[in-house]
N, C-alpha and C. Protein backbone atom coordinates (compact mmCIF):
# COMPACT_ATOMS: atom_id res chain seq x y z
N UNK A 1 0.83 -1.19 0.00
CA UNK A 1 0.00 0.00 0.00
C UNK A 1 0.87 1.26 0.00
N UNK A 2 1.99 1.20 0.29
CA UNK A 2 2.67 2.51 0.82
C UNK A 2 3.40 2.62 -0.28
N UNK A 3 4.11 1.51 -1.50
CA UNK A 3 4.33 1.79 -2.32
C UNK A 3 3.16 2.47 -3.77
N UNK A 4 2.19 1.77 -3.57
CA UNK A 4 1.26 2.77 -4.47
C UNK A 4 0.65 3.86 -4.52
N UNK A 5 0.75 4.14 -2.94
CA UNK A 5 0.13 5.60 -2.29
C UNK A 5 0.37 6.93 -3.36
N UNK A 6 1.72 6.96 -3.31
CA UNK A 6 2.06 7.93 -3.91
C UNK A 6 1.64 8.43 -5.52
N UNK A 7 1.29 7.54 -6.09
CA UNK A 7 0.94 7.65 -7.91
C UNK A 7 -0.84 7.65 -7.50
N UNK A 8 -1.35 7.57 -6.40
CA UNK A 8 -2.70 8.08 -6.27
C UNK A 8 -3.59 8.85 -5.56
N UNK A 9 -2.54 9.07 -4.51
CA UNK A 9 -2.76 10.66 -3.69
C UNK A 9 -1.53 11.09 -3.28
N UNK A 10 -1.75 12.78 -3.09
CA UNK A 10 -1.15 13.32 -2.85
C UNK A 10 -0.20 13.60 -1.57
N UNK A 11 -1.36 12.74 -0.49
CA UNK A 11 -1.04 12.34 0.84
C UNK A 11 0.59 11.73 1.25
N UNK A 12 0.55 11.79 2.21
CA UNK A 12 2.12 11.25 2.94
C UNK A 12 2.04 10.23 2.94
N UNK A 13 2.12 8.96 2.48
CA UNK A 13 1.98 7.82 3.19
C UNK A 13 2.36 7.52 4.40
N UNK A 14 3.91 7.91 4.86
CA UNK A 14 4.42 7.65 6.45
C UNK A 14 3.12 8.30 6.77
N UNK A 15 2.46 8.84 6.79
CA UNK A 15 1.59 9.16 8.20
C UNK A 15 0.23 8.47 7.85
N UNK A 16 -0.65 8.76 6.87
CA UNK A 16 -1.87 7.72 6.74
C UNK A 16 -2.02 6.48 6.80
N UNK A 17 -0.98 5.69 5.86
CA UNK A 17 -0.94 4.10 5.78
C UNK A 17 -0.36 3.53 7.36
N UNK A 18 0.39 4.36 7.45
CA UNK A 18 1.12 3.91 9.10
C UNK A 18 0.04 4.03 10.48
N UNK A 19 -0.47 4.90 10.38
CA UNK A 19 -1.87 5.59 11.18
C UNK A 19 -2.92 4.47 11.07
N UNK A 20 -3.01 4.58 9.86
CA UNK A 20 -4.65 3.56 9.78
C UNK A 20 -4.26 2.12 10.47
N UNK A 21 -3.08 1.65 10.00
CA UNK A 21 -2.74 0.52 9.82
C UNK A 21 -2.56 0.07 11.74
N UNK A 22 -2.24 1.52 12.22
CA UNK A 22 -2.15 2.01 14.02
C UNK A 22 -3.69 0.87 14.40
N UNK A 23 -4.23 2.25 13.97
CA UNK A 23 -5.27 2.18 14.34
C UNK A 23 -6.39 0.72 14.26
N UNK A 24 -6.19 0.35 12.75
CA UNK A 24 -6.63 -1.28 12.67
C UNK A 24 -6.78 -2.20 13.46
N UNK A 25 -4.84 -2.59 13.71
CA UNK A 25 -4.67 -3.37 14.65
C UNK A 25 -4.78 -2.93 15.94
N UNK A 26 -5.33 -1.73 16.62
CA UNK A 26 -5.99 -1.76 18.04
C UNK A 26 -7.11 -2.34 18.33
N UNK A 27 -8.19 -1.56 16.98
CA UNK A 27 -9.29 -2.25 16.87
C UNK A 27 -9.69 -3.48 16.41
N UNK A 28 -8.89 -4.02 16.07
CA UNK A 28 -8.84 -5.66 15.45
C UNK A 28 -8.48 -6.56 17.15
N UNK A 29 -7.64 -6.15 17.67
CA UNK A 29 -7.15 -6.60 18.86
C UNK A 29 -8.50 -6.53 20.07
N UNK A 30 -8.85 -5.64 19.95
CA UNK A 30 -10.03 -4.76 20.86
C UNK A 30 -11.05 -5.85 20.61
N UNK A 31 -11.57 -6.12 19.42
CA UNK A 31 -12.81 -6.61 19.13
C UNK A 31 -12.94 -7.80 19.29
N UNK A 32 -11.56 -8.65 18.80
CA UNK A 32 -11.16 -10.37 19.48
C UNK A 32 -11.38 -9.88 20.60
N UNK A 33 -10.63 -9.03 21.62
CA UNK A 33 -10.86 -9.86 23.11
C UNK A 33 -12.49 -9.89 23.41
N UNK A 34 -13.09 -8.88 22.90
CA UNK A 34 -14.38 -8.65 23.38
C UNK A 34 -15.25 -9.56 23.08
N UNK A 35 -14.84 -10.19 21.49
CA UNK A 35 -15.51 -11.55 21.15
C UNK A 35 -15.23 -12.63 22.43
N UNK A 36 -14.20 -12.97 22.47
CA UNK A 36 -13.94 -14.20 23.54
C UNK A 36 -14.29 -13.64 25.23
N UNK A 37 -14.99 -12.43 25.67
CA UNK A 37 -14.94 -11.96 26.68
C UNK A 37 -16.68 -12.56 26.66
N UNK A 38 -17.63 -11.84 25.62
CA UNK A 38 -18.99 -12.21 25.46
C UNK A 38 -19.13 -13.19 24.74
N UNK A 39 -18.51 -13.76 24.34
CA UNK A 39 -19.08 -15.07 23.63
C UNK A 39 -19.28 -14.84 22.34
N UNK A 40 -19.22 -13.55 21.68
CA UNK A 40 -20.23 -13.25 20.39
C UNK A 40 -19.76 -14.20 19.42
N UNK A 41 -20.68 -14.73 18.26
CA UNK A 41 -20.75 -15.75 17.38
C UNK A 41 -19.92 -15.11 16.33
N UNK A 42 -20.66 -13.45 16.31
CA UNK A 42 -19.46 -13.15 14.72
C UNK A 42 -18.52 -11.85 14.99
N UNK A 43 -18.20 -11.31 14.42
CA UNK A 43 -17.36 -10.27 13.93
C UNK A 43 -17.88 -9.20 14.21
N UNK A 44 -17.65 -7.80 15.14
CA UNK A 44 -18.13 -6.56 14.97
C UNK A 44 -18.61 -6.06 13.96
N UNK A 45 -19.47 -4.63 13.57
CA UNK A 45 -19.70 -4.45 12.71
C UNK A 45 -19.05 -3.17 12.91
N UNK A 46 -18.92 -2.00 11.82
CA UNK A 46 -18.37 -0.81 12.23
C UNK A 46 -18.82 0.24 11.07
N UNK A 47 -19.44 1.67 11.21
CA UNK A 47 -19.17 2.70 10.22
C UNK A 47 -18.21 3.80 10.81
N UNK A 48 -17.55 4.43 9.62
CA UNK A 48 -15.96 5.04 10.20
C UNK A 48 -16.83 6.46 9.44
N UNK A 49 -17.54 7.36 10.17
CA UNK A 49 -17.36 8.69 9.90
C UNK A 49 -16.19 9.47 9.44
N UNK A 50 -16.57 9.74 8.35
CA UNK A 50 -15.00 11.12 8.20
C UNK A 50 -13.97 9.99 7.85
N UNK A 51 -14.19 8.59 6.82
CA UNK A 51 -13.32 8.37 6.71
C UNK A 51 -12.11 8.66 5.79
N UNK A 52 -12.64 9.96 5.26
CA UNK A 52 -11.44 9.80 4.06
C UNK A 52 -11.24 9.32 3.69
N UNK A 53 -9.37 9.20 3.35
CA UNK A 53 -9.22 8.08 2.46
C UNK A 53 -9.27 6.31 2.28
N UNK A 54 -10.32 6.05 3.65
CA UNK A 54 -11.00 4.98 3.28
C UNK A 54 -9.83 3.87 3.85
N UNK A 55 -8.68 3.83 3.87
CA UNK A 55 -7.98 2.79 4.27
C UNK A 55 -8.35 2.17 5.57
N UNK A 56 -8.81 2.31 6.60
CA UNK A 56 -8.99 1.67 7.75
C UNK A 56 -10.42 1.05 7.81
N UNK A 57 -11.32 1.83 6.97
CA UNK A 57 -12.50 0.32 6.35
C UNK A 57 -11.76 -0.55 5.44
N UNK A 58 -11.02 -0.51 4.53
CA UNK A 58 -10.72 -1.28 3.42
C UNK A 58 -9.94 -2.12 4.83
N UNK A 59 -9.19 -1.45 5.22
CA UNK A 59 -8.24 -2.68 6.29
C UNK A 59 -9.46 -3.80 7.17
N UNK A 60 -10.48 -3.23 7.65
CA UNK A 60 -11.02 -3.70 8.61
C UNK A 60 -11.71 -4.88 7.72
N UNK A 61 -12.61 -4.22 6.82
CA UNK A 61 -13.46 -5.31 5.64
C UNK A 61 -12.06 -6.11 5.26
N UNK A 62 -11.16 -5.93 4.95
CA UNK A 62 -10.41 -7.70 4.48
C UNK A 62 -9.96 -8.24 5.83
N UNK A 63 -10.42 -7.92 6.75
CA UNK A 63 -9.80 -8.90 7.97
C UNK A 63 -11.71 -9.71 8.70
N UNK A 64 -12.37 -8.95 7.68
CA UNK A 64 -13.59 -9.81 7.88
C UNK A 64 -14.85 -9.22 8.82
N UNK A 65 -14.71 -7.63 9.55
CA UNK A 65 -15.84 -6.66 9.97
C UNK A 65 -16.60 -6.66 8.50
N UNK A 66 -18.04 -6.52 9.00
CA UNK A 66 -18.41 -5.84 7.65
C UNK A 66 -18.42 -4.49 8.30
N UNK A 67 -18.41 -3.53 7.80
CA UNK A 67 -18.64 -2.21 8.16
C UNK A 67 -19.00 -1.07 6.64
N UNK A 68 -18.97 -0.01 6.36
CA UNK A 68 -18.62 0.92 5.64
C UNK A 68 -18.26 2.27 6.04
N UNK A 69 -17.62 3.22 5.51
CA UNK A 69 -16.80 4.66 5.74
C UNK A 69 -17.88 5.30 4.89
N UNK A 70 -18.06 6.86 5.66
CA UNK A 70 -18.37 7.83 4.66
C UNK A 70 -17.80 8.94 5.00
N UNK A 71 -17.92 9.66 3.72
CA UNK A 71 -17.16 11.60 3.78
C UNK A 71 -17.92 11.76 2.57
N UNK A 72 -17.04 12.91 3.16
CA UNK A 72 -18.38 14.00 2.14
C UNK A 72 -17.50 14.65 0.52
N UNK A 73 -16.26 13.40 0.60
CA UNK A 73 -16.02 13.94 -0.56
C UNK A 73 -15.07 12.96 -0.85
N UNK A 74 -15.40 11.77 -2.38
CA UNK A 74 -14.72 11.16 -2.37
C UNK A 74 -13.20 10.75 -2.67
N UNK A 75 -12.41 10.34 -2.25
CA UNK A 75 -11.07 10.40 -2.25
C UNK A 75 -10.57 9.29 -3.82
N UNK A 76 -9.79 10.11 -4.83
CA UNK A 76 -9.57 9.07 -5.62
C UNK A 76 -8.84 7.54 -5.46
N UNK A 77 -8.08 7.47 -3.82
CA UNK A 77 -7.70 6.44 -3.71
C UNK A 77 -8.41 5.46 -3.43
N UNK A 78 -10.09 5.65 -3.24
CA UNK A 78 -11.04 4.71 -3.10
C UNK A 78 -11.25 3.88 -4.35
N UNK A 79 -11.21 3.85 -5.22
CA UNK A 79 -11.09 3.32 -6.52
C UNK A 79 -10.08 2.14 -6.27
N UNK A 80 -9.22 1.97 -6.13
CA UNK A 80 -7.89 1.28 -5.93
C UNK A 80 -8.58 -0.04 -4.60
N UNK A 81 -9.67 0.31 -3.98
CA UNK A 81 -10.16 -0.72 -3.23
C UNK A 81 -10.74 -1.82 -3.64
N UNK A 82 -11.47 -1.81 -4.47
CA UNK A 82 -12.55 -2.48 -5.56
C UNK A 82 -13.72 -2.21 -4.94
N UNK A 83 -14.56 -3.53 -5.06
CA UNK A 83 -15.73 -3.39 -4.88
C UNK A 83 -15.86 -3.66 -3.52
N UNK A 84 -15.12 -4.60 -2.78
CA UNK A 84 -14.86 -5.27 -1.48
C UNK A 84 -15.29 -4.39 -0.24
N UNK A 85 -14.94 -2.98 -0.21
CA UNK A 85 -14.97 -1.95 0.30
C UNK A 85 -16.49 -0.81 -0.07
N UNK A 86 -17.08 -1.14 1.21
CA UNK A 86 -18.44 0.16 0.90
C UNK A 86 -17.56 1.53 1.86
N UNK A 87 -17.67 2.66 0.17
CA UNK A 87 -17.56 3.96 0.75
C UNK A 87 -18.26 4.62 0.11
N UNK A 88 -19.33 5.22 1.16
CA UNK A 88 -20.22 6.53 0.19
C UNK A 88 -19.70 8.16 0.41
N UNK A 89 -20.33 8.40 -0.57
CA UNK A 89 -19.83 10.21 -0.28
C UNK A 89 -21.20 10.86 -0.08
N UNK A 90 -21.38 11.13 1.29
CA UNK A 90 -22.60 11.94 1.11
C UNK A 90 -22.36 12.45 2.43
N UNK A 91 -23.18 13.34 2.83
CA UNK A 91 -23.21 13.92 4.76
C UNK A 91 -24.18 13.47 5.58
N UNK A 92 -23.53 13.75 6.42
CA UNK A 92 -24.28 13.07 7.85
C UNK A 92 -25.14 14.00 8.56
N UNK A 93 -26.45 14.48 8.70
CA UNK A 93 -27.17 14.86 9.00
C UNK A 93 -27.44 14.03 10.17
N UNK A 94 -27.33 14.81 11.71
CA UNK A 94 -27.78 13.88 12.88
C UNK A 94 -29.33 13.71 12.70
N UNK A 95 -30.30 14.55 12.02
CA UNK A 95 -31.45 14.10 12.43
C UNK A 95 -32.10 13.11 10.96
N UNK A 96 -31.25 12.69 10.41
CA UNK A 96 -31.64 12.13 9.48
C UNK A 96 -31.95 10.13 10.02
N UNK A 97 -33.03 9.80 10.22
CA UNK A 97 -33.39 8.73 10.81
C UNK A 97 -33.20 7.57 9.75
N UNK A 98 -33.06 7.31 8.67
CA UNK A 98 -32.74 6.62 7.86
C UNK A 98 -31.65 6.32 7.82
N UNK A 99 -30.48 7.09 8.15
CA UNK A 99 -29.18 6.74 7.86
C UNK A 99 -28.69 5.29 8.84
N UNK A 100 -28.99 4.61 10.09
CA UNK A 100 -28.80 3.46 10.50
C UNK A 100 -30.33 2.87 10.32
N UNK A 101 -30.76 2.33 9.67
CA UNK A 101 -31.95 1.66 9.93
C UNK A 101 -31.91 0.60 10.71
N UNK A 102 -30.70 0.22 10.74
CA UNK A 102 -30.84 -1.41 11.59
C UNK A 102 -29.83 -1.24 12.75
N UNK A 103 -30.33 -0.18 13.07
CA UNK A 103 -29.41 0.39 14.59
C UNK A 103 -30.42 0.43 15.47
């Protein structure tokens, strides 16, 4: 990832790919213990507000969360995810009651 970063955003890689990748494995770590703490049968689920450039859903969805990211403006390195990865571009309106329906 850190070698392609560069030919598709403009971004630093040392700090995003390294960051997300931080951040992943806390929450990857976090969510096993909590599985084996409650018993749960599957996998957390997760949406990443403000995710930008999308790498820490794309990380989380191939380690098997379903989740999806949104922002309000899409990043061309989302392309480079495939289809595997749900990221929408739209805003988050708190009083908008549709946006979790199955919350």
């Amino acid at each position: 990832m850190v070698e392609i970063w560069p030919h598709v955003t403009m971004t630093d890689p040392q700090k995003f790919v390294y960051e997300d990748v931080a951040i992943a494995t806390y929450l990857l770590l976090l969510w096993e213990d909590e599985r084996e703490q409650k018993q749960l049968p599957s996998k957390q689920t997760f949406v990443d507000l403000g995710c930008g450039n999308g790498l820490l859903v794309y990380i989380l969805s191939g380690e098997g969360h379903p989740g999806w990211g949104i922002d309000v403006r899409k990043r061309s390195i989302w392309d480079v995810y495939g289809d595997t990865v749900t990221l929408k571009e739209t805003a988050v309106m708190p009083s908008d009651s549709g946006l979790f329906p199955d919350a």
